[in-house]
Protein backbone atom coordinates (compact mmCIF):
# COMPACT_ATOMS: atom_id res chain seq x y z
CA UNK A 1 -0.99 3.93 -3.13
CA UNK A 2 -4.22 3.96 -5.23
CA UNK A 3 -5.52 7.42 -6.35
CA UNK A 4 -8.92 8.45 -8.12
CA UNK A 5 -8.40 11.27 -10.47
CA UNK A 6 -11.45 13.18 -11.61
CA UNK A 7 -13.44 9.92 -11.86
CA UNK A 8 -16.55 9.51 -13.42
CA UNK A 9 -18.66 6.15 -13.79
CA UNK A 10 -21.72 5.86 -16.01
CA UNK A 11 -24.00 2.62 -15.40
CA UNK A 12 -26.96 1.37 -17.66
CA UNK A 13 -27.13 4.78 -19.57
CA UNK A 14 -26.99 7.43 -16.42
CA UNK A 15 -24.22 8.82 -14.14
CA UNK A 16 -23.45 7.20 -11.54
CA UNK A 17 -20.45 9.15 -10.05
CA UNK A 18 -19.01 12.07 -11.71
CA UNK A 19 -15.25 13.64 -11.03
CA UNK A 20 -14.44 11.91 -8.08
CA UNK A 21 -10.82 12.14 -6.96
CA UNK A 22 -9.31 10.85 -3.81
CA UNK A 23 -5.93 9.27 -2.62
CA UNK A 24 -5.50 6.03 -0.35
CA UNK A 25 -2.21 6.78 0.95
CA UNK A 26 -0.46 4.43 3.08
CA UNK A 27 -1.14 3.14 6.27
CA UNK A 28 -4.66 4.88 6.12
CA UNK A 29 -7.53 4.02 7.48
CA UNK A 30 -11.02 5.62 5.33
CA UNK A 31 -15.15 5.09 5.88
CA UNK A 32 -16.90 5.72 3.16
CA UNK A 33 -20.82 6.40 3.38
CA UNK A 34 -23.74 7.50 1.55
CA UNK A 35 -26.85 6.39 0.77
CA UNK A 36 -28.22 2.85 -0.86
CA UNK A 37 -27.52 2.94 -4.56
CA UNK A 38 -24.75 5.89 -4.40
CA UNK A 39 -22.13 4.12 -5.86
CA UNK A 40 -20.24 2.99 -2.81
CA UNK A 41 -19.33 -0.81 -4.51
CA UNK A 42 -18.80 0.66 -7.88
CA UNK A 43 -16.15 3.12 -6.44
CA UNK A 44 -14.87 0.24 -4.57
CA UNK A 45 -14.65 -2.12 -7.80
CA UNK A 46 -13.08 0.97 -9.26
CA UNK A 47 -9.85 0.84 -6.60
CA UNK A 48 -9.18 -2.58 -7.01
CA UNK A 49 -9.69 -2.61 -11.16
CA UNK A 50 -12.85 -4.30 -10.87
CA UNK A 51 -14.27 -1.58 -13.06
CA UNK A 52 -13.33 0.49 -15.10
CA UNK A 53 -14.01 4.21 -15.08
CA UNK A 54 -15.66 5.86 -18.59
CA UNK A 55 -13.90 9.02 -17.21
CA UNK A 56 -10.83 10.05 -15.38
CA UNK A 57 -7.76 8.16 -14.20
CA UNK A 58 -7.21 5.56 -11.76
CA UNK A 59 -4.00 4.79 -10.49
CA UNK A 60 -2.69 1.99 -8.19
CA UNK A 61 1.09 1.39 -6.76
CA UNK A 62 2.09 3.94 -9.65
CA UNK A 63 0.18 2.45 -12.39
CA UNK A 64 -2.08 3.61 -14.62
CA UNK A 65 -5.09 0.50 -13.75
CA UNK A 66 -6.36 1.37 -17.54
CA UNK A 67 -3.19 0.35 -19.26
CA UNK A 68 -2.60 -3.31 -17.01
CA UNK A 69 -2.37 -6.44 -18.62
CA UNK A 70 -3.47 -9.54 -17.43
CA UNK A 71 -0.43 -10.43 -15.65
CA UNK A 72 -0.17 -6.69 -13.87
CA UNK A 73 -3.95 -6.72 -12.74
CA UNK A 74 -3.42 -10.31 -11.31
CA UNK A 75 -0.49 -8.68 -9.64
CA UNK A 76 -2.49 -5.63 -8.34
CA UNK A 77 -5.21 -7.92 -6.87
CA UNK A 78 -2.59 -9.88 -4.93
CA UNK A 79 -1.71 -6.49 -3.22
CA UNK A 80 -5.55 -5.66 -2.79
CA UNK A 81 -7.59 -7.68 -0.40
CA UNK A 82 -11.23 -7.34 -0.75
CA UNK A 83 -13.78 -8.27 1.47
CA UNK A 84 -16.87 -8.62 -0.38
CA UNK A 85 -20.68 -7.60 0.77
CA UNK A 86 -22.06 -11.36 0.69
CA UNK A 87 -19.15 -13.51 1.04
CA UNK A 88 -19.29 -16.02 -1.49
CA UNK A 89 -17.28 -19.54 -0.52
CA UNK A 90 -17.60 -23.09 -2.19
CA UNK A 91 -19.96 -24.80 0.29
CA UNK A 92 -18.30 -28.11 -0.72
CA UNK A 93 -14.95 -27.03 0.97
CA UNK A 94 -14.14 -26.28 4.84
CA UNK A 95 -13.51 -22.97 6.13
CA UNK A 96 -9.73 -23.24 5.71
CA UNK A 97 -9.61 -24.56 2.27
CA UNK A 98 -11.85 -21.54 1.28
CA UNK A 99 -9.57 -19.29 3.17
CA UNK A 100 -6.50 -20.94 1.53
CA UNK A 101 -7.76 -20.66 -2.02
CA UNK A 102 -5.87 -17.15 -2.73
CA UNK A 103 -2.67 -19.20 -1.95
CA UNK A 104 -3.60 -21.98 -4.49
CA UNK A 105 -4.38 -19.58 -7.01
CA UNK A 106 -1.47 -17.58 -6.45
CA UNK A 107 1.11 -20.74 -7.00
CA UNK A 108 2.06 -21.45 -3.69
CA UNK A 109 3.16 -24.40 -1.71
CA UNK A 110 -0.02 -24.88 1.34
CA UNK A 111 2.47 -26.93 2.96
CA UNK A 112 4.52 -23.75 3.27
CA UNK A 113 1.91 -21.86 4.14
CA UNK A 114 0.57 -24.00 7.24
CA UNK A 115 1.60 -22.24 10.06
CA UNK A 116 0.95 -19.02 8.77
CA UNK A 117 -3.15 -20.01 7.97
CA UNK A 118 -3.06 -21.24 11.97
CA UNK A 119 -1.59 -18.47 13.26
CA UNK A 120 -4.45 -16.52 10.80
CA UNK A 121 -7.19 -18.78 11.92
CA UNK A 122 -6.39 -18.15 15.48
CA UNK A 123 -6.61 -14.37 14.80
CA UNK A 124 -9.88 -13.99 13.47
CA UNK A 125 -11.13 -16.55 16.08
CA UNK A 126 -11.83 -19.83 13.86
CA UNK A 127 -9.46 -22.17 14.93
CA UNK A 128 -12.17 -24.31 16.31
CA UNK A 129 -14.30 -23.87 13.15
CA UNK A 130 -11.71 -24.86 10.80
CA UNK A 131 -13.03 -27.91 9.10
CA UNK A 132 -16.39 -26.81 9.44
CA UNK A 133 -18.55 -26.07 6.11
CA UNK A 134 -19.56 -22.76 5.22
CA UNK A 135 -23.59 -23.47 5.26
CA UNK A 136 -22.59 -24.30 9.27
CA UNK A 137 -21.01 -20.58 9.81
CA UNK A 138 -22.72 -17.86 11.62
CA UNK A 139 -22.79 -14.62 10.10
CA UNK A 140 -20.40 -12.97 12.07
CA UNK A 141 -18.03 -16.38 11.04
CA UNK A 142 -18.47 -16.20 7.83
CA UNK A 143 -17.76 -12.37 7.89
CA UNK A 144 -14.29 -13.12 9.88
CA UNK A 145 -13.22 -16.26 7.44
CA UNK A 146 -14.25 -13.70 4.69
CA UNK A 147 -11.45 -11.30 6.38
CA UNK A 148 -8.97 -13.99 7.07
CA UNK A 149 -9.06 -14.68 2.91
CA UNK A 150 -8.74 -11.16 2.12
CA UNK A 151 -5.35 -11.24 4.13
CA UNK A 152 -4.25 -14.25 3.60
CA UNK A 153 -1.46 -12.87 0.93
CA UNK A 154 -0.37 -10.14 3.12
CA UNK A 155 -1.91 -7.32 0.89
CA UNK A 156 -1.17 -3.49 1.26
CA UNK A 157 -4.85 -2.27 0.74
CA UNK A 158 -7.54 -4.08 2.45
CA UNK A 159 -10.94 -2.71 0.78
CA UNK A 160 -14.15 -4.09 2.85
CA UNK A 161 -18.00 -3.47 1.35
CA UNK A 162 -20.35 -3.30 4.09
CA UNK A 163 -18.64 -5.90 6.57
CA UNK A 164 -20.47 -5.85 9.22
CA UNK A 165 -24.03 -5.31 7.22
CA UNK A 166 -25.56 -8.58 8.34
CA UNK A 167 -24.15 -8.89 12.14
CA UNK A 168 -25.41 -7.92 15.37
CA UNK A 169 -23.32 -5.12 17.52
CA UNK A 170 -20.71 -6.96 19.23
CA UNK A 171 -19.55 -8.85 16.00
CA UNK A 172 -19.70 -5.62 14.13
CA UNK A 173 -17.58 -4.58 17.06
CA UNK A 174 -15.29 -7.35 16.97
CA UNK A 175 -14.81 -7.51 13.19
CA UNK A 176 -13.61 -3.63 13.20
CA UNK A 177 -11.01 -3.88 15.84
CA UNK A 178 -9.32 -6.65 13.82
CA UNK A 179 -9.43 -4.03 10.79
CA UNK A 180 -8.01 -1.63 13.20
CA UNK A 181 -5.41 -3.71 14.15
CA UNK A 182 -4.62 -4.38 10.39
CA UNK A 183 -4.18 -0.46 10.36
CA UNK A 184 -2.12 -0.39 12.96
CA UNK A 185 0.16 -3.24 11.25
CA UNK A 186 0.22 -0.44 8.35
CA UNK A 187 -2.20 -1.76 5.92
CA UNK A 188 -4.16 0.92 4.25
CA UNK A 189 -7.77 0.47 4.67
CA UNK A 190 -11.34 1.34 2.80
CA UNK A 191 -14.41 0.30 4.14
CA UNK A 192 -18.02 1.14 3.29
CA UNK A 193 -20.47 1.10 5.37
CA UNK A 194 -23.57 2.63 6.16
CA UNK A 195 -23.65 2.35 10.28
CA UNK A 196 -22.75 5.79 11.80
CA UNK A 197 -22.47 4.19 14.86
CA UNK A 198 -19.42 2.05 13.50
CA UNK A 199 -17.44 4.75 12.29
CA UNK A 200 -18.41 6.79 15.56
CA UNK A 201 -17.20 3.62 17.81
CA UNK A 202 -13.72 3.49 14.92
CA UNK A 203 -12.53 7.29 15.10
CA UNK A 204 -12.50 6.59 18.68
CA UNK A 205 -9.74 4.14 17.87
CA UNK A 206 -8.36 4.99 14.92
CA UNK A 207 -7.24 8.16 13.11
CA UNK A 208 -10.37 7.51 10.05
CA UNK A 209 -11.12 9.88 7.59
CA UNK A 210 -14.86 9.91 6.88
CA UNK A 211 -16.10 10.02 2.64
CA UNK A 212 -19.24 10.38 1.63
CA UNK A 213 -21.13 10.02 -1.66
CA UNK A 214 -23.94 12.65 -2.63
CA UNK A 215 -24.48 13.30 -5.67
CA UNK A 216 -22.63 11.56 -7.83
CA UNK A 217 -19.44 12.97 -6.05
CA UNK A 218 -17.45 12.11 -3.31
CA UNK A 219 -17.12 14.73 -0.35
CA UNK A 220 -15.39 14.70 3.00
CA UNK A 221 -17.36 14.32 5.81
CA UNK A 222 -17.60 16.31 8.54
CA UNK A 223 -18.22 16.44 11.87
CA UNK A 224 -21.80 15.37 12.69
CA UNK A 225 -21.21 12.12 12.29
């Protein structure tokens, strides 16, 4: 589904990740960890064509990213829904609107689309919040409207940076079992993180294979988590 091959990255004149290869296959669930600065949002910006790599090949849905044109990458990001570290929305608009926005942008009829964002609002828990602004959202609210965009297209890679980063236990808590429950739907998931504790509480859940970054390269890890 999307595949590093011998990656490398280089960022303001130094390396920043060096032959890193790894497949997302479907329907798989993946942590990956390492320390602050180790490249965990460039490799993610790298899956999703954010970025591009100065070395290596990345490939998503059999496509060579490098090669895309503008039409083909706006295709690739409607099958790639990204959950970003510090959830940006336009303050100006309520929670649904924001969460609605990849539909607009996409061409389609909200009319359509009505009971479909219910139904999604309902599952991440903000029906009630719906018309309220995003300066009056909670963290963990913001985090699950944040989700609830990312989905809203029905992608087939959901790719989440540090999700639960600014939210207490039981959000965090609450917030993976609806990715797990995206997993179990068959979405392929990637999320970085750099709680232990989350991906401890998640393998006992979920079948997740654990990546970390040291030095500049990406290694499977093992065990001690």
């Amino acid at each position: 589904m999307i595949e590093l091959e011998n990656v490398g990255y280089n960022y303001g004149g130094g390396e920043l990740l060096d032959a890193v290869s790894v497949q997302l296959a479907p329907g798989s669930f993946h942590f990956l960890t390492g320390p602050s600065g180790a490249g965990k949002t460039t490799l993610l910006k790298l899956c999703y064509g954010a970025l591009m790599p100065t070395s290596g090949r990345v490939r998503a849905f059999n496509m060579d990213v490098h090669g895309l044109d503008r039409d083909q990458m706006a295709h690739l990001r409607r099958r790639v829904g990204v959950v970003h570290q510090d959830c940006r929305f336009l303050d100006h608009l309520p929670v649904v609107e924001n969460i609605a926005l990849p539909l607009l942008v996409s061409g389609r009829e909200l009319s359509h689309e009505e009971a479909n964002l219910h139904e999604l609002l309902n599952w991440v828990g903000l029906s009630e919040r719906a018309h309220a602004l995003p300066p009056e959202l909670s963290g963990g609210e913001r985090q699950r409207a944040a989700l609830a965009r990312s989905v809203i297209l029905s992608p087939d890679v959901i790719i989440a940076d540090e999700p639960t980063g600014n939210v207490d236990w039981e959000m965090s808590q609450r917030l993976l079992q609806l990715l797990v429950e995206l997993n179990r739907m068959g979405k392929t998931i990637l999320v970085a993180t750099h709680d232990l504790s989350l991906i401890r509480a998640a393998k006992n859940q979920v079948q997740a294979r654990v990546l970390r970054i040291s030095n500049r390269q990406l290694q499977l890890a093992g065990a001690d988590l």
